[in-house]
Structure formats: C-alpha cells, structure tokens
C-alpha atoms as a PDB file:
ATOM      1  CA  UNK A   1      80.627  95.631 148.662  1.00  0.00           C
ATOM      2  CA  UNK A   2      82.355  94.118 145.476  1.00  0.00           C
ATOM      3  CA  UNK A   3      83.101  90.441 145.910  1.00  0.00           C
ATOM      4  CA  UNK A   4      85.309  88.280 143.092  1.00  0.00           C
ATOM      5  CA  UNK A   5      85.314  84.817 142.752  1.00  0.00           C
ATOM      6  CA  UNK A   6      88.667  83.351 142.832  1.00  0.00           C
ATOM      7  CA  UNK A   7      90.251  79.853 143.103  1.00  0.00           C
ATOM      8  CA  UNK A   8      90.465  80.997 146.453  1.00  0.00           C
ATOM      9  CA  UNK A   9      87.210  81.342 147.054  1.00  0.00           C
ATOM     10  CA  UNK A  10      85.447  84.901 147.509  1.00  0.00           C
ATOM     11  CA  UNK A  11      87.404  87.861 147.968  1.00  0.00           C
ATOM     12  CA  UNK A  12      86.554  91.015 149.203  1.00  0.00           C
ATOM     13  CA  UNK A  13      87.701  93.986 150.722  1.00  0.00           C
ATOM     14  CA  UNK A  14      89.729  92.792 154.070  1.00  0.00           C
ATOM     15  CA  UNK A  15      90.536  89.332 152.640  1.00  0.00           C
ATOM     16  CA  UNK A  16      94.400  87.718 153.246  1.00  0.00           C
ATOM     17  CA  UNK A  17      95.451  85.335 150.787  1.00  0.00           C
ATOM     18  CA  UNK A  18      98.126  83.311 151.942  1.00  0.00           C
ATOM     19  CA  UNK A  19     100.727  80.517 149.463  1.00  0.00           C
ATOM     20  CA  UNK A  20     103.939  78.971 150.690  1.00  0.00           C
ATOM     21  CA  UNK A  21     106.495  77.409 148.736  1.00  0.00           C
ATOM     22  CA  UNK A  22     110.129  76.002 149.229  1.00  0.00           C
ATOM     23  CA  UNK A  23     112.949  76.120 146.216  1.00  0.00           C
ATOM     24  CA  UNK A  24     115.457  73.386 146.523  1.00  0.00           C
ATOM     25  CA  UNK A  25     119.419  73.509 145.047  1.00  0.00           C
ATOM     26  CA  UNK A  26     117.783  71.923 142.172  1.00  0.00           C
ATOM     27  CA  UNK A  27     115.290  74.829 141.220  1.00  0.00           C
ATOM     28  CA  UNK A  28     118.330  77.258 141.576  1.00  0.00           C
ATOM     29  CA  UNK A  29     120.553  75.462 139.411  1.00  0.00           C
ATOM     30  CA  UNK A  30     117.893  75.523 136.951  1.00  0.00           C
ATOM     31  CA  UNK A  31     117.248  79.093 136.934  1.00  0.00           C
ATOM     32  CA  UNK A  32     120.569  79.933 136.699  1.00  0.00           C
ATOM     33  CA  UNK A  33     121.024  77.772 133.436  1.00  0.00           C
ATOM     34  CA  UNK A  34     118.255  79.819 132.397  1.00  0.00           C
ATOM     35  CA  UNK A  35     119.497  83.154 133.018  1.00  0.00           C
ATOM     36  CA  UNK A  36     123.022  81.718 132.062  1.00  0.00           C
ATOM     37  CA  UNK A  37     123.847  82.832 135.336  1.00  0.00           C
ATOM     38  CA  UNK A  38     127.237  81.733 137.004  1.00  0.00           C
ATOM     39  CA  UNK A  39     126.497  80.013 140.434  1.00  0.00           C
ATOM     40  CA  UNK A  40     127.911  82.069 143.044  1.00  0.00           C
ATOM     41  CA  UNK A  41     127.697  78.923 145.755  1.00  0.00           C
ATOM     42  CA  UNK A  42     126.011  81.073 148.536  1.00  0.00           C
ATOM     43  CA  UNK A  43     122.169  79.005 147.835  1.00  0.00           C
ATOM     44  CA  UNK A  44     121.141  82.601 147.751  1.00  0.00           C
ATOM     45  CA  UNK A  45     117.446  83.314 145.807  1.00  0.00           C
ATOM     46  CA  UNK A  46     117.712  85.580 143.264  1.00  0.00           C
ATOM     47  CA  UNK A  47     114.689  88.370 143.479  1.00  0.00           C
ATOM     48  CA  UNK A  48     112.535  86.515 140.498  1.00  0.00           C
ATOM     49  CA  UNK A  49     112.165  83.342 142.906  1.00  0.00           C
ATOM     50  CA  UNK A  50     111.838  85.374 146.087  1.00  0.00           C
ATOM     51  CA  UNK A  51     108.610  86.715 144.792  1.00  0.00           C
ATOM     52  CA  UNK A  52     107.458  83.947 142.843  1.00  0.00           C
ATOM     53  CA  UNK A  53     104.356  83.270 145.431  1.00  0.00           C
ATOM     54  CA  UNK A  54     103.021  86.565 145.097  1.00  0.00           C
ATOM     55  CA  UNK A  55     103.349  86.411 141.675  1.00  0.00           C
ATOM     56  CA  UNK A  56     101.251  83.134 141.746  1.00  0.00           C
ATOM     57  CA  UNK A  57      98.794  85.037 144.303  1.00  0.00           C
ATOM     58  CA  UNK A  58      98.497  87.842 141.503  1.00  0.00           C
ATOM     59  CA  UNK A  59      97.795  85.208 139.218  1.00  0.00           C
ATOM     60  CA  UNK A  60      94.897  83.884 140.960  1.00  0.00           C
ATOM     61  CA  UNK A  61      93.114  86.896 141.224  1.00  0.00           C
ATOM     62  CA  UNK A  62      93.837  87.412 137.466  1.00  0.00           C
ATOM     63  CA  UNK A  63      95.260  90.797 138.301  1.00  0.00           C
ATOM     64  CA  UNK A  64      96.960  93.908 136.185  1.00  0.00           C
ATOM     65  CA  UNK A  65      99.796  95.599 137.769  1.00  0.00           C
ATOM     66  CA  UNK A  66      99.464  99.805 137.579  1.00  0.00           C
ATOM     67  CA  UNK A  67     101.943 100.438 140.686  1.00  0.00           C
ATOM     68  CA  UNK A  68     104.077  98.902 142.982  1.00  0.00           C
ATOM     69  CA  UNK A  69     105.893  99.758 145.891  1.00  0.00           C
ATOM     70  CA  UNK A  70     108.128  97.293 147.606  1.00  0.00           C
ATOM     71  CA  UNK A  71     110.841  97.395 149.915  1.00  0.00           C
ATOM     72  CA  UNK A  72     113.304  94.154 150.341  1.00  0.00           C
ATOM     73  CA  UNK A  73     114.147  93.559 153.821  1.00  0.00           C
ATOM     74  CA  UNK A  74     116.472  90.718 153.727  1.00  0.00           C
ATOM     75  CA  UNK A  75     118.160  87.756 151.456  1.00  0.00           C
ATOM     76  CA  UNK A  76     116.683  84.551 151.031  1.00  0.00           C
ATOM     77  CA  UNK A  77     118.102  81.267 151.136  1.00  0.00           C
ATOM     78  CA  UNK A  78     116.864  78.690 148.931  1.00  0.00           C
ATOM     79  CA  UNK A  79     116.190  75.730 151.831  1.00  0.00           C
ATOM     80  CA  UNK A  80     113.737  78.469 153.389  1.00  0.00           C
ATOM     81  CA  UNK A  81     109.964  77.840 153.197  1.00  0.00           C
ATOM     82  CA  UNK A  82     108.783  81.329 151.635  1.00  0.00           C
ATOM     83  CA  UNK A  83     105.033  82.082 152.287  1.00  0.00           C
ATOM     84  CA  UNK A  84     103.169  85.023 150.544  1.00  0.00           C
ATOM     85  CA  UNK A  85     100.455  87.093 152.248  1.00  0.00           C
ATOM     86  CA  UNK A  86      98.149  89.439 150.151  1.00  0.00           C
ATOM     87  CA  UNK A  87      95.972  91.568 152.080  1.00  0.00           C
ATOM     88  CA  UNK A  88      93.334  93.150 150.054  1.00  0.00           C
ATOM     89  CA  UNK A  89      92.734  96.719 150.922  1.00  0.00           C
ATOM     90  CA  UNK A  90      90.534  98.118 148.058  1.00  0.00           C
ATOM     91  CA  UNK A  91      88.047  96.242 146.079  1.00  0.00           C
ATOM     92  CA  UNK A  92      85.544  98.561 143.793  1.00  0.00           C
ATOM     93  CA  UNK A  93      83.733  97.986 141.329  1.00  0.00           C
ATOM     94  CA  UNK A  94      83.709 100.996 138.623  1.00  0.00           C
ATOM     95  CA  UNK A  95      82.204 100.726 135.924  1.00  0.00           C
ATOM     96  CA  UNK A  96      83.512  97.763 133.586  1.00  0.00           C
ATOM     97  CA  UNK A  97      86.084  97.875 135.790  1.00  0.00           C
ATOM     98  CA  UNK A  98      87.372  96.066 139.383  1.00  0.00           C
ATOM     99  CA  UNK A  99      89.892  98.183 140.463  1.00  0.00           C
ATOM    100  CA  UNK A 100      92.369  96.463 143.764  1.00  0.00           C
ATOM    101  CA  UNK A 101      94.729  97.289 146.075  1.00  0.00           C
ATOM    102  CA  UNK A 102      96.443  95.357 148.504  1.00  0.00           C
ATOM    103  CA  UNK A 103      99.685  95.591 151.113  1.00  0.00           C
ATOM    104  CA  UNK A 104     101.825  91.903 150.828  1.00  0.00           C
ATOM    105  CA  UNK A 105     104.931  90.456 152.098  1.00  0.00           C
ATOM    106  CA  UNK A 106     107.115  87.581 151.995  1.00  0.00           C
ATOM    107  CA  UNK A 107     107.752  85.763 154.756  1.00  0.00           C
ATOM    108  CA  UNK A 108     110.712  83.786 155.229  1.00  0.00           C
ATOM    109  CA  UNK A 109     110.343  81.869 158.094  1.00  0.00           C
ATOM    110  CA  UNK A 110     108.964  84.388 160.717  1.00  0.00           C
ATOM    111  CA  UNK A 111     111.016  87.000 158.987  1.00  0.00           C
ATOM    112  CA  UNK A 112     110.030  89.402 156.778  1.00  0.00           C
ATOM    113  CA  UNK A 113     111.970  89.365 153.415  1.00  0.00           C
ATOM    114  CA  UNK A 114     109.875  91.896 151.515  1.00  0.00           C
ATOM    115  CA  UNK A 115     107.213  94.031 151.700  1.00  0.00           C
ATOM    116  CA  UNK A 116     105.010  96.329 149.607  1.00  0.00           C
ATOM    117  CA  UNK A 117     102.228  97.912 148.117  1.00  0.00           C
ATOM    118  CA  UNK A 118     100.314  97.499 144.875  1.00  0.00           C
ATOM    119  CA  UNK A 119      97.259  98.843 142.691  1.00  0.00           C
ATOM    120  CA  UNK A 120      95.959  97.366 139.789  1.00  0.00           C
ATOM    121  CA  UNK A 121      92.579  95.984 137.858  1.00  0.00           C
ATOM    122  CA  UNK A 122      91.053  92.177 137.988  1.00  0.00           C
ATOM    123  CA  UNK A 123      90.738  91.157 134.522  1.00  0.00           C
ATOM    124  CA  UNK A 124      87.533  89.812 133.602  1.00  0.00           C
ATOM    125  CA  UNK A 125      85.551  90.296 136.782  1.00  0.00           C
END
C-alpha cells in the first residue's frame, strides 16, 4: 500500500481530507477589482472562490492535474461556510511515479455545491 506524507498527515488509499473556509463581502470585492469585474450586488461566489478549498487540498498533497470531471450543483453565497472533502480513491506507486485519484465535493452548508472526479500525479513523493 503506497502511503504519502502530507501536512495532513499520512495519506493513503481510502483517506478524506477535509478544509472549510468562509469569504466575506470584503474578499468578493477584492476579487472583483482583480478580475475588473463589475459587482452584480447578488454576494454571489464566482466559480474561482467556490473551489478555492479544494484547490488548497490539491495543494497539500502537492498534486498534478491530468483530468477532471466536475459537475456544479448549485450557487454559492459568499456568507456561506464552504468545506472541501477529498476522498482518495487510488494511490500507486509506479515507478518514479505516485499516480492519485480521488472523488471531492464542496459543501455549502449541508448542501452540495459541486462535485467531481480527478486523476493526477503527487509531485515529489
């Protein structure tokens, strides 16, 4: 069984990582200066933040993207608390390299915003 070390801990095949965050009015307002986006006034997240825990989940497992599948359920407003779950599914070692798969969602609340799939590599396991 192949088992990374993460600032999670270990991970293995079977392992849910779990992160929860909350934007503000603030962190909106600031991304759409960024993106020199007009505010539309409905406190709506755009995508980018919706997924911005998984992201940071991906991050921690210092992981390369080859697929993804995911499937948006519902919008997101930015006062809700947005947790990301990353159930690992594949972990192999193969040669040089760790090659992962795992099923994740968003959860907004006890709702499911979106929901996927993804393969990859861990860099430098």
């Amino acid at each position: 069984m192949t088992v990374i070390s993460t600032v999670h801990g270990p991970v293995r095949e079977g392992t849910t990582l779990t992160w929860s965050r909350r934007s503000d009015a603030t962190e909106l307002r600031e991304y759409d200066e960024l993106v020199e986006r007009e505010p539309d006034g409905t406190g709506m997240l755009p995508d980018l933040l919706v997924i911005a825990p998984l992201t940071k989940l991906g991050g921690d497992l210092n992981y390369l993207s080859r697929t993804m599948e995911w499937r948006h359920h519902r919008p997101v407003r930015s006062d809700e608390t947005l947790t990301a779950e990353l159930h690992v599914t594949r972990l192999e070692r193969q040669g040089d390299v760790v090659k992962i798969a795992f099923e994740a969602r968003i959860l907004a609340g006890d709702d499911v915003a979106v929901s996927g799939t993804s393969r990859g590599v861990v860099l430098g396991a």
